[in-house]
N, C-alpha and C. Protein backbone atom coordinates (compact mmCIF):
# COMPACT_ATOMS: atom_id res chain seq x y z
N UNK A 1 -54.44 -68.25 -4.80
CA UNK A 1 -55.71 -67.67 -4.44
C UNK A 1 -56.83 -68.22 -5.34
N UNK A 2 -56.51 -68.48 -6.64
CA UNK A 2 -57.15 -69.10 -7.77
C UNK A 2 -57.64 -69.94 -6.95
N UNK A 3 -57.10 -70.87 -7.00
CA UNK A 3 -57.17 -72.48 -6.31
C UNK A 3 -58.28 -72.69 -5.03
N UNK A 4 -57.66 -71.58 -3.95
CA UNK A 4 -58.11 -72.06 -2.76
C UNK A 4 -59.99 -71.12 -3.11
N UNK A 5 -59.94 -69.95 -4.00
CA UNK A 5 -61.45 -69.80 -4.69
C UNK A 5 -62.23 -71.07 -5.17
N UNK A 6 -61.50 -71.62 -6.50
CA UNK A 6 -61.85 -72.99 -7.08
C UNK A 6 -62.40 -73.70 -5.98
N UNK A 7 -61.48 -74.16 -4.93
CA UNK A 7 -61.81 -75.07 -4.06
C UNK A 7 -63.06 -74.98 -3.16
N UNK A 8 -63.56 -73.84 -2.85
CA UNK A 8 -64.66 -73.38 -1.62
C UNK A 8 -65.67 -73.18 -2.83
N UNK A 9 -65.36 -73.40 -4.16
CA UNK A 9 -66.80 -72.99 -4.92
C UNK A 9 -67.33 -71.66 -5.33
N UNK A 10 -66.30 -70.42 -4.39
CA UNK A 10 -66.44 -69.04 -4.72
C UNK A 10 -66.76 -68.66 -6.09
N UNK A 11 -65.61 -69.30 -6.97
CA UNK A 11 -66.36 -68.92 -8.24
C UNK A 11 -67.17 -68.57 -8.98
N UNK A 12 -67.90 -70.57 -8.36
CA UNK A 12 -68.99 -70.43 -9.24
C UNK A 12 -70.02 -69.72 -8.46
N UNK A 13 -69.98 -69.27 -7.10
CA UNK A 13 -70.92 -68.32 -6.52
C UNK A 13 -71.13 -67.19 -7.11
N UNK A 14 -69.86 -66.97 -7.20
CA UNK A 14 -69.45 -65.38 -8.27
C UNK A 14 -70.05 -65.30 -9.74
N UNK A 15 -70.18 -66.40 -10.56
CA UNK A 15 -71.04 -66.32 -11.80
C UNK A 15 -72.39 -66.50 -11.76
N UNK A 16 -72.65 -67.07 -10.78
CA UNK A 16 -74.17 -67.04 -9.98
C UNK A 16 -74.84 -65.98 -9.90
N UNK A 17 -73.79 -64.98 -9.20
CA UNK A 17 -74.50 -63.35 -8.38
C UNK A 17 -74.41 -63.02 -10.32
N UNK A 18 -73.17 -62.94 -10.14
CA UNK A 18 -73.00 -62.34 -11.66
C UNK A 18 -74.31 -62.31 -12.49
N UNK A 19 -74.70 -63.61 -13.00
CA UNK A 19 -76.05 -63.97 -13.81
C UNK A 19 -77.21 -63.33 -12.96
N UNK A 20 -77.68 -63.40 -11.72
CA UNK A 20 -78.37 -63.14 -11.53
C UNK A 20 -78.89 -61.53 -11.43
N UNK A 21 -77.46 -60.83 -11.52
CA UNK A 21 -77.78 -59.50 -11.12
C UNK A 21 -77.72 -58.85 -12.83
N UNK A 22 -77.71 -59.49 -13.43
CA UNK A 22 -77.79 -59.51 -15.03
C UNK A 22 -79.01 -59.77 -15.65
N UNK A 23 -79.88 -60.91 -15.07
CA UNK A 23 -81.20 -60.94 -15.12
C UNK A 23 -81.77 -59.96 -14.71
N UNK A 24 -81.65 -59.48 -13.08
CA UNK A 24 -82.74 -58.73 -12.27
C UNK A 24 -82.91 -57.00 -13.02
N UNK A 25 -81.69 -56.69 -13.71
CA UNK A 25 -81.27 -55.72 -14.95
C UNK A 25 -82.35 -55.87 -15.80
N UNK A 26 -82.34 -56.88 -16.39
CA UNK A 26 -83.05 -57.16 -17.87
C UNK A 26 -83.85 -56.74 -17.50
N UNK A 27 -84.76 -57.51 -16.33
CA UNK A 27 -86.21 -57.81 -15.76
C UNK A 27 -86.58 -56.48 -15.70
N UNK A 28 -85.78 -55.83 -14.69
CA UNK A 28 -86.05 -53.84 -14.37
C UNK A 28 -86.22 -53.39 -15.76
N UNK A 29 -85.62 -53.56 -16.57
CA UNK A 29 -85.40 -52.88 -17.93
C UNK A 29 -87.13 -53.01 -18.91
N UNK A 30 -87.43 -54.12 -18.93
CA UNK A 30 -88.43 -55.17 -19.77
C UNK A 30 -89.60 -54.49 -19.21
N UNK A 31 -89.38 -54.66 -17.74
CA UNK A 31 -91.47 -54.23 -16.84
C UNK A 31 -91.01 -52.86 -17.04
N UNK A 32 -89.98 -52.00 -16.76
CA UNK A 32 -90.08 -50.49 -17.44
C UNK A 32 -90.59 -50.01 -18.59
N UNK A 33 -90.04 -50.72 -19.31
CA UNK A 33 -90.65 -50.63 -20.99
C UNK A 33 -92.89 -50.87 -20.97
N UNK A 34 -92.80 -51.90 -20.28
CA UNK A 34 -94.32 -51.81 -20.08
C UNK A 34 -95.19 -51.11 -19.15
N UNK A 35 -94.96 -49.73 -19.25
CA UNK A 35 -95.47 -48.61 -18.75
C UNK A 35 -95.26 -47.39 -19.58
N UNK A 36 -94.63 -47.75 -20.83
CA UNK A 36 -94.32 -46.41 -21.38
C UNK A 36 -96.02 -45.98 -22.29
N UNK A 37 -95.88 -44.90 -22.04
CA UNK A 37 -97.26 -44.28 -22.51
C UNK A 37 -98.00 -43.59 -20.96
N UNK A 38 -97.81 -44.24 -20.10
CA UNK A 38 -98.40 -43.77 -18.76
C UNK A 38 -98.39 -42.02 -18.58
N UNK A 39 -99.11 -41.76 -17.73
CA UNK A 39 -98.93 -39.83 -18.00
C UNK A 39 -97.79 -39.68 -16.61
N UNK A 40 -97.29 -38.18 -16.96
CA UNK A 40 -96.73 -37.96 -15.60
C UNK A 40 -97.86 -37.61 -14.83
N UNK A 41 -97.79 -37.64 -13.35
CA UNK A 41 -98.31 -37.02 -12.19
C UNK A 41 -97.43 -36.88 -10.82
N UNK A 42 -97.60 -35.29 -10.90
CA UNK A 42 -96.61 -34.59 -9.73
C UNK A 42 -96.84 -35.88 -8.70
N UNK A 43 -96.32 -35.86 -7.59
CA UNK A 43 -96.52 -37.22 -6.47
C UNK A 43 -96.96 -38.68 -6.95
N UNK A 44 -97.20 -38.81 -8.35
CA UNK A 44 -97.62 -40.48 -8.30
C UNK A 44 -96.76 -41.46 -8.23
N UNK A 45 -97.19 -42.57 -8.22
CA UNK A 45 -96.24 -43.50 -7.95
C UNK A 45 -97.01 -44.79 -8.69
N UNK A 46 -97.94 -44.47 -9.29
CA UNK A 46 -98.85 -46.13 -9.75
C UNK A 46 -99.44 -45.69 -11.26
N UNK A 47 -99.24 -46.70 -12.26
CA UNK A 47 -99.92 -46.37 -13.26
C UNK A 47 -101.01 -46.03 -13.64
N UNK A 48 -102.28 -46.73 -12.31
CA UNK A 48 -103.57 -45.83 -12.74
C UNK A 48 -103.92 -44.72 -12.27
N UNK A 49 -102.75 -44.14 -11.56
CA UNK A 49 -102.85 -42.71 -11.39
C UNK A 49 -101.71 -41.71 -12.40
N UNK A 50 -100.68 -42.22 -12.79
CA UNK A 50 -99.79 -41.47 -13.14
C UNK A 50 -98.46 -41.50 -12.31
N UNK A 51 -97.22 -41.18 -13.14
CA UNK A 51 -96.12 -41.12 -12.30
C UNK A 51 -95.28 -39.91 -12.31
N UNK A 52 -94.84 -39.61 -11.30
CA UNK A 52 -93.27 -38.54 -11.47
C UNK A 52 -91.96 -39.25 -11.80
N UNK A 53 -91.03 -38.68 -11.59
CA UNK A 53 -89.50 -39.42 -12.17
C UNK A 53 -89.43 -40.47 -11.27
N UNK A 54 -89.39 -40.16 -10.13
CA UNK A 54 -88.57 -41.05 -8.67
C UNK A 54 -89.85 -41.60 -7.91
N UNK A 55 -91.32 -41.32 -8.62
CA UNK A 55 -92.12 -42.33 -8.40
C UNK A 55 -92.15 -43.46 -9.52
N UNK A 56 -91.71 -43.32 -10.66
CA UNK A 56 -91.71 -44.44 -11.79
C UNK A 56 -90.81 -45.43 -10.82
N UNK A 57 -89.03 -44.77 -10.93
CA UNK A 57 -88.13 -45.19 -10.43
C UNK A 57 -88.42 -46.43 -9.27
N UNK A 58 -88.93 -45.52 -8.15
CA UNK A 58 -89.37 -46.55 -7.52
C UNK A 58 -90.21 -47.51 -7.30
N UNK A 59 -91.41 -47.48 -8.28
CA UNK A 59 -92.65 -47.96 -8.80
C UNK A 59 -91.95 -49.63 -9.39
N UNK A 60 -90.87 -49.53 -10.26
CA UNK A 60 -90.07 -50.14 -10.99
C UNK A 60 -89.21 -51.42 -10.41
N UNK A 61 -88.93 -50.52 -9.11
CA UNK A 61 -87.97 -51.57 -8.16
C UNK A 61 -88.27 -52.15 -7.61
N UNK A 62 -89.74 -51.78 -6.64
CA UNK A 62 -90.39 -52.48 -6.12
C UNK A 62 -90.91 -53.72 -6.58
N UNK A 63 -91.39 -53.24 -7.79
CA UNK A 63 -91.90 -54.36 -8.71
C UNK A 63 -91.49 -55.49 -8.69
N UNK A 64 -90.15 -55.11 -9.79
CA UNK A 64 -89.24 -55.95 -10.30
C UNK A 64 -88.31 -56.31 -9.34
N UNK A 65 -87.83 -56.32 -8.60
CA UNK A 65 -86.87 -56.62 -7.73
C UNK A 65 -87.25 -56.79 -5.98
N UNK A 66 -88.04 -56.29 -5.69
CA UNK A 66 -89.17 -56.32 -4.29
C UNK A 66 -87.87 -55.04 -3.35
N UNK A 67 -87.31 -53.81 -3.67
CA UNK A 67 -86.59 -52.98 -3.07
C UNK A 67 -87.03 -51.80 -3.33
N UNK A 68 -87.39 -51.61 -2.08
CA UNK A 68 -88.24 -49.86 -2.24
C UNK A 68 -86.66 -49.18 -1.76
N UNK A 69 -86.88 -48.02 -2.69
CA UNK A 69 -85.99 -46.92 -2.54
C UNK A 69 -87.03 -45.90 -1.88
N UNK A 70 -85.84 -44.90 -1.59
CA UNK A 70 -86.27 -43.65 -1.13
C UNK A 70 -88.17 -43.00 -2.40
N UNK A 71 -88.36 -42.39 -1.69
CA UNK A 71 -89.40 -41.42 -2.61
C UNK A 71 -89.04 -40.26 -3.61
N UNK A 72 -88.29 -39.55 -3.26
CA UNK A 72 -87.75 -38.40 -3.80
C UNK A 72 -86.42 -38.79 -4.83
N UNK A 73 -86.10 -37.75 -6.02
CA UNK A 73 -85.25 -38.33 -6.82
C UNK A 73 -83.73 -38.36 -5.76
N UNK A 74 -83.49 -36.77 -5.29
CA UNK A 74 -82.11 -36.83 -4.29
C UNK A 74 -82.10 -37.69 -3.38
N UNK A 75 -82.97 -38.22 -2.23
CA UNK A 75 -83.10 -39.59 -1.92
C UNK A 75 -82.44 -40.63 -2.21
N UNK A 76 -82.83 -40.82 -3.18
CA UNK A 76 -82.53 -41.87 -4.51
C UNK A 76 -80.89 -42.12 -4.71
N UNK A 77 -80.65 -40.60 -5.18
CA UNK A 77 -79.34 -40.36 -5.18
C UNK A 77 -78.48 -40.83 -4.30
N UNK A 78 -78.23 -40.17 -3.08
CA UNK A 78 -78.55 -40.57 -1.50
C UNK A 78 -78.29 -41.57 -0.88
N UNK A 79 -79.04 -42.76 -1.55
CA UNK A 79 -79.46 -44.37 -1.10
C UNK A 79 -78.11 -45.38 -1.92
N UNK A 80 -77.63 -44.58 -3.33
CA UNK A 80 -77.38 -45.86 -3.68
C UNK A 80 -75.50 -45.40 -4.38
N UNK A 81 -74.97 -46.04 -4.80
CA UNK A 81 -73.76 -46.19 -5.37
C UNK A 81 -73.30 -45.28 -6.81
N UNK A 82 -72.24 -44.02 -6.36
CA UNK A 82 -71.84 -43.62 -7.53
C UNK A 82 -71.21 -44.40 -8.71
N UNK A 83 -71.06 -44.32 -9.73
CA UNK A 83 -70.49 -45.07 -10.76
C UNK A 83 -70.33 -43.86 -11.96
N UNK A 84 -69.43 -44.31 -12.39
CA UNK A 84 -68.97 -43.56 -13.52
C UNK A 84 -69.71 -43.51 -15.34
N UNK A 85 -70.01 -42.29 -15.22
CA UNK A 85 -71.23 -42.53 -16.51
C UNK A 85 -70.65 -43.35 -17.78
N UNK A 86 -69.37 -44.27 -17.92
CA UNK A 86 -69.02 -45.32 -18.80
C UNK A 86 -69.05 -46.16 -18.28
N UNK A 87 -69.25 -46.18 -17.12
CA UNK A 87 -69.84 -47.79 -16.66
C UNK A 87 -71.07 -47.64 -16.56
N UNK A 88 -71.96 -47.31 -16.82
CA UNK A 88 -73.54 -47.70 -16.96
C UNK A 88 -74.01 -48.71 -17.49
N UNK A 89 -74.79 -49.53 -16.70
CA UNK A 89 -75.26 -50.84 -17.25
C UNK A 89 -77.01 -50.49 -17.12
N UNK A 90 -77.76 -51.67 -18.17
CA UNK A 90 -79.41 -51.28 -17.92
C UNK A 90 -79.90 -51.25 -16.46
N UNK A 91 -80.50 -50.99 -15.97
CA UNK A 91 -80.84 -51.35 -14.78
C UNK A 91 -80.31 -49.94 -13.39
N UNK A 92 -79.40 -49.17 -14.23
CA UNK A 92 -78.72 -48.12 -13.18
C UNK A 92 -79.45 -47.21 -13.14
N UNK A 93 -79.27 -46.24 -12.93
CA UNK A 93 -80.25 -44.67 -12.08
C UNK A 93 -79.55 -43.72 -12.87
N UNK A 94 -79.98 -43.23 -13.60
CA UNK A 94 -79.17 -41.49 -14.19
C UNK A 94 -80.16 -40.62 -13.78
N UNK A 95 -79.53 -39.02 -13.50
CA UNK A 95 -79.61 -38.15 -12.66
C UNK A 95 -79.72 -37.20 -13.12
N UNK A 96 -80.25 -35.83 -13.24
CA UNK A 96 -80.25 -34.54 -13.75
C UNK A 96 -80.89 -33.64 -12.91
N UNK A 97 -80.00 -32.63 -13.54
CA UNK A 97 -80.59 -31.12 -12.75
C UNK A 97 -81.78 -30.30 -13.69
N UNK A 98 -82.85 -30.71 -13.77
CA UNK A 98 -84.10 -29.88 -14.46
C UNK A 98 -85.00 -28.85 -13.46
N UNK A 99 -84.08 -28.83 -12.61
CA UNK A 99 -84.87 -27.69 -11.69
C UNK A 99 -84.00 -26.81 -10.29
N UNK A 100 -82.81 -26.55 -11.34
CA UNK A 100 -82.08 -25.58 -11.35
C UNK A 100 -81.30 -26.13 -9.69
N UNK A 101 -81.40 -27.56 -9.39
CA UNK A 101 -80.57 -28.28 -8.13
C UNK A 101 -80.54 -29.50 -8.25
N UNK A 102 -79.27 -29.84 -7.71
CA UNK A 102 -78.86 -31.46 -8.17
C UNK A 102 -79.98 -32.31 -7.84
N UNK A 103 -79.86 -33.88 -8.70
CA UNK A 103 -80.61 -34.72 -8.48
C UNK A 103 -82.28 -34.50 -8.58
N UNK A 104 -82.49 -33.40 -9.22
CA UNK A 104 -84.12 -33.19 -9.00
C UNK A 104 -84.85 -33.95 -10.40
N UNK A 105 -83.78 -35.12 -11.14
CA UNK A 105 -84.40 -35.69 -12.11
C UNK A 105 -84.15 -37.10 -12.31
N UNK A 106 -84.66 -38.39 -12.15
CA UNK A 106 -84.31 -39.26 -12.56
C UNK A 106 -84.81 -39.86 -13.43
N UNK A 107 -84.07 -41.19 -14.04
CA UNK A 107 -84.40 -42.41 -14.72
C UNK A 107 -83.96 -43.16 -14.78
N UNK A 108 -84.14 -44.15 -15.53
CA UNK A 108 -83.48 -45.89 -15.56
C UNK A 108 -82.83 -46.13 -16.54
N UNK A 109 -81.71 -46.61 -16.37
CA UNK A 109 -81.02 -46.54 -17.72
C UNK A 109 -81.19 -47.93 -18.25
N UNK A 110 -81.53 -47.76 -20.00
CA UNK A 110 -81.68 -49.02 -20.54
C UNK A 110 -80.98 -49.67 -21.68
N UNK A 111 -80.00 -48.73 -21.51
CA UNK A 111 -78.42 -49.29 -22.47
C UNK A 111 -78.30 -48.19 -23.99
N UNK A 112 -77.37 -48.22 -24.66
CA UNK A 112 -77.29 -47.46 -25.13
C UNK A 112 -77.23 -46.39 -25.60
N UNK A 113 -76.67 -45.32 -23.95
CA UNK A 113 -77.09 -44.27 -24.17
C UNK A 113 -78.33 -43.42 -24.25
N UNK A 114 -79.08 -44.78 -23.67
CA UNK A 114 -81.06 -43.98 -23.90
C UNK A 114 -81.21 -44.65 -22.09
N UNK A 115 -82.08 -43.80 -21.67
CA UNK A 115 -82.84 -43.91 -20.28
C UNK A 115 -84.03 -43.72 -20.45
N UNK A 116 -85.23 -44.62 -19.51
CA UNK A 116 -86.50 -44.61 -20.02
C UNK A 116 -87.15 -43.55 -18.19
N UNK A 117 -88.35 -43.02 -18.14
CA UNK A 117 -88.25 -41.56 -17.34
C UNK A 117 -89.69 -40.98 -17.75
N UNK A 118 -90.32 -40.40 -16.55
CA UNK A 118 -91.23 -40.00 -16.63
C UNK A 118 -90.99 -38.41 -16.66
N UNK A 119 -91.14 -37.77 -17.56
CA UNK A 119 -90.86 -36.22 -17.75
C UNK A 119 -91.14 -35.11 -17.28
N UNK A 120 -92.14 -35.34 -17.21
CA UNK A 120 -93.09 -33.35 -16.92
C UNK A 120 -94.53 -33.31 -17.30
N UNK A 121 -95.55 -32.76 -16.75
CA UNK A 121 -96.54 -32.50 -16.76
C UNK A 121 -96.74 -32.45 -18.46
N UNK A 122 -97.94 -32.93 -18.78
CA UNK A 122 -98.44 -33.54 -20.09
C UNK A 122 -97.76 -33.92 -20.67
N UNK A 123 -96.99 -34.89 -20.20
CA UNK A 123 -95.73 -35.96 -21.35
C UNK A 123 -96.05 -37.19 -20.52
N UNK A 124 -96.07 -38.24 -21.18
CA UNK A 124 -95.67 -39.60 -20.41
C UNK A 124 -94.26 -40.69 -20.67
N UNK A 125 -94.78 -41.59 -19.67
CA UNK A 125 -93.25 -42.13 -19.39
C UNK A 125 -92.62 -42.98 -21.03
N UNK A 126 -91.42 -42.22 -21.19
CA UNK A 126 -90.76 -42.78 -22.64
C UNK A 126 -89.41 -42.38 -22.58
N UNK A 127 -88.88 -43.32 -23.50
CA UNK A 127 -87.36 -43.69 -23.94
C UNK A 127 -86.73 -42.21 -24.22
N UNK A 128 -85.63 -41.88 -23.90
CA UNK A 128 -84.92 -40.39 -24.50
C UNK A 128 -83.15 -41.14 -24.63
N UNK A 129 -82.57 -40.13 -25.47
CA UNK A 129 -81.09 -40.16 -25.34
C UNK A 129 -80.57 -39.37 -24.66
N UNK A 130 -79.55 -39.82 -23.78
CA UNK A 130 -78.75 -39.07 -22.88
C UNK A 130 -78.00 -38.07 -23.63
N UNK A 131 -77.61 -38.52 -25.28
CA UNK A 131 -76.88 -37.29 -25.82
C UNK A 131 -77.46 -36.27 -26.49
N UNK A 132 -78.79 -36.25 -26.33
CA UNK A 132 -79.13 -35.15 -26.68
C UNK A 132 -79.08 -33.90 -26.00
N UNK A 133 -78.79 -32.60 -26.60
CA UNK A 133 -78.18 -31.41 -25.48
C UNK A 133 -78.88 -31.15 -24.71
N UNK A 134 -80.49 -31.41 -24.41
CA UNK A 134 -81.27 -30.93 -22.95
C UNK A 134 -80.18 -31.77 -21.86
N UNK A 135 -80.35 -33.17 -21.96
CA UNK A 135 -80.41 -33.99 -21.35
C UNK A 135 -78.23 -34.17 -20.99
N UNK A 136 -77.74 -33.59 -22.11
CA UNK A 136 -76.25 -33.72 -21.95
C UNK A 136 -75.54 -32.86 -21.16
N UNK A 137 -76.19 -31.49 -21.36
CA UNK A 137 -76.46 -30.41 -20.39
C UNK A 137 -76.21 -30.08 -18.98
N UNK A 138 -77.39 -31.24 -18.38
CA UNK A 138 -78.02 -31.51 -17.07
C UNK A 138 -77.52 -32.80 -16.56
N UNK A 139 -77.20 -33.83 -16.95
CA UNK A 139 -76.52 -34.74 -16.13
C UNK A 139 -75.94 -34.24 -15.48
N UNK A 140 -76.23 -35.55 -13.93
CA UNK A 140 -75.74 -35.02 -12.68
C UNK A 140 -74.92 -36.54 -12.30
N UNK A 141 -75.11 -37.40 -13.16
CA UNK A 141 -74.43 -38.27 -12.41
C UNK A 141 -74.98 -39.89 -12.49
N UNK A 142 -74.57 -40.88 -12.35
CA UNK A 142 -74.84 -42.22 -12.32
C UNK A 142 -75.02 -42.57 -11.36
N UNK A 143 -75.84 -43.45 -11.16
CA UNK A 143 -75.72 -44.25 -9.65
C UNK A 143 -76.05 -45.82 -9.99
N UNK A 144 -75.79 -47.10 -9.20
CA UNK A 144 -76.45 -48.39 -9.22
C UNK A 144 -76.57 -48.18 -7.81
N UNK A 145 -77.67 -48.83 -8.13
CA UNK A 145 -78.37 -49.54 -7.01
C UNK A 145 -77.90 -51.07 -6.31
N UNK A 146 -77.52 -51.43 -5.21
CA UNK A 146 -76.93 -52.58 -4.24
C UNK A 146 -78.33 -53.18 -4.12
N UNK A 147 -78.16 -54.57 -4.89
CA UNK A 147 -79.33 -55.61 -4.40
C UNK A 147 -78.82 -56.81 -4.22
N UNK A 148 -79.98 -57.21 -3.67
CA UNK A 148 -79.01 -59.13 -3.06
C UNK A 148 -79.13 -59.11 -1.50
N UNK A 149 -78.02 -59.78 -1.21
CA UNK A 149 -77.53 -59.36 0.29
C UNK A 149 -77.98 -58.21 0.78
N UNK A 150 -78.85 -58.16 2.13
CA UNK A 150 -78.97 -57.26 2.88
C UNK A 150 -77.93 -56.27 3.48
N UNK A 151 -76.68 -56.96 3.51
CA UNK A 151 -75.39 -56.30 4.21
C UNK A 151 -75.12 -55.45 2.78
N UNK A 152 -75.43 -55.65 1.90
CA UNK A 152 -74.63 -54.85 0.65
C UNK A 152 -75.27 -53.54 0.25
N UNK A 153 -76.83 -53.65 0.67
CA UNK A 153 -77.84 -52.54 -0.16
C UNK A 153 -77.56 -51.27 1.07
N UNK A 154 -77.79 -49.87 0.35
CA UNK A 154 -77.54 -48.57 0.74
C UNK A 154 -78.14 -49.20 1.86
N UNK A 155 -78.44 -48.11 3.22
CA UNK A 155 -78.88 -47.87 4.25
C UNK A 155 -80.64 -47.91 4.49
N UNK A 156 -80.97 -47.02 3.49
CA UNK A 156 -82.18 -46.62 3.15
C UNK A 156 -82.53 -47.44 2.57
N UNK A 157 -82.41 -48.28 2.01
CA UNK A 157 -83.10 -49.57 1.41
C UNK A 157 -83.38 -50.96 2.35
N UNK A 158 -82.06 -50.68 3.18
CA UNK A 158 -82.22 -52.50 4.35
C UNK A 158 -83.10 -52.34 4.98
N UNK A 159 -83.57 -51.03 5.80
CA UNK A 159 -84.60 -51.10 6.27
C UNK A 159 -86.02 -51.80 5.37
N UNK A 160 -86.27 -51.29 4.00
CA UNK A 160 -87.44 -51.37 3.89
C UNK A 160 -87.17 -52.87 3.02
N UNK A 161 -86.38 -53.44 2.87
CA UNK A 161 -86.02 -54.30 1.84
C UNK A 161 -86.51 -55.71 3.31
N UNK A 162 -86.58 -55.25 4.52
CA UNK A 162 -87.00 -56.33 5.34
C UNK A 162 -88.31 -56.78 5.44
C-alpha cells in the first residue's frame, strides 16, 4: 500500500494538505491576535464596531481562510467536527456554557491551553486559560473546523464557502 501511495504521489499530497492546513492554523491564530483589545458588542461582527464570541469567531475565518461559518456560537458547534479536548490544535473552536445552555460560548484556540475570545459586555477580545475554574467549569467541548476541499467542509459552510 506504501508503494502503490509512493507511486501516485499521494504522499507527498498528504504533506502538502498537511503543511498547508498547519499554515492556515498559524495564519487564524496570528490575524486573531491582531484584534485583541477590540470591545465586545452583543451582535457585532467587525472591529469598528465591536465583537461577540461567534462574531469574532467568524470575523476570523472569513478573514483568514475566506470560510464563513454559521453566525451563532451553537451554529458553529453544529457546522463543524467534534474532537477530543487533547487533541486541540491552534486554529480549533472551544465551547462553553456561560449562559446556563450548551455552546452559548466560543473561541479560538491558540495552543497551550489558552483560547483567544471575545467575553462580555465591557471586556474586549483577549487571551484566557482554559484551566482556569470559570472557564474549566463550563467547557462544552472541542470542535475543528473542515477546510480545503469543498466535499470535506460541514454542510453549513459549502454553501457559503462557494
Amino acid at each position: 500500500m506504501a508503494q502503490f501511495m509512493a507511486d501516485k504521489g499521494l504522499l507527498t499530497r498528504l504533506g502538502e494538505v498537511r503543511h498547508n492546513v498547519t499554515d492556515r492554523a498559524s495564519e487564524l491564530v496570528v490575524n486573531a491576535m491582531g484584534f485583541l483589545g477590540v470591545p465586545y458588542r452583543r451582535g457585532g461582527n467587525s472591529a469598528e464596531t465591536g465583537f461577540d464570541c461567534s462574531g469574532f469567531v467568524r470575523a476570523m475565518y472569513e478573514q483568514t481562510i475566506g470560510l464563513l461559518l454559521p453566525r451563532r456560537a451553537n451554529e458553529q458547534a453544529a457546522a463543524t467536527e467534534t474532537i477530543d479536548k487533547k487533541d486541540l490544535k491552534p486554529g480549533d473552536l472551544v465551547f462553553f456554557n456561560t449562559m446556563r445552555r450548551a455552546f452559548s460560548h466560543v473561541g479560538i484556540y491558540v495552543g497551550n491551553g489558552k483560547f483567544i475570545h471575545s467575553p462580555k459586555p465591557g471586556a474586549e477580545v483577549r487571551v484566557e486559560n482554559m484551566d482556569v475554574s470559570y472557564w474549566a467549569r463550563r467547557f462544552d467541548g472541542a470542535r475543528r473546523v473542515l477546510v480545503g476541499d469543498k466535499d470535506t467542509a460541514p454542510p453549513q459552510t459549502q454553501a457559503a464557502a462557494r
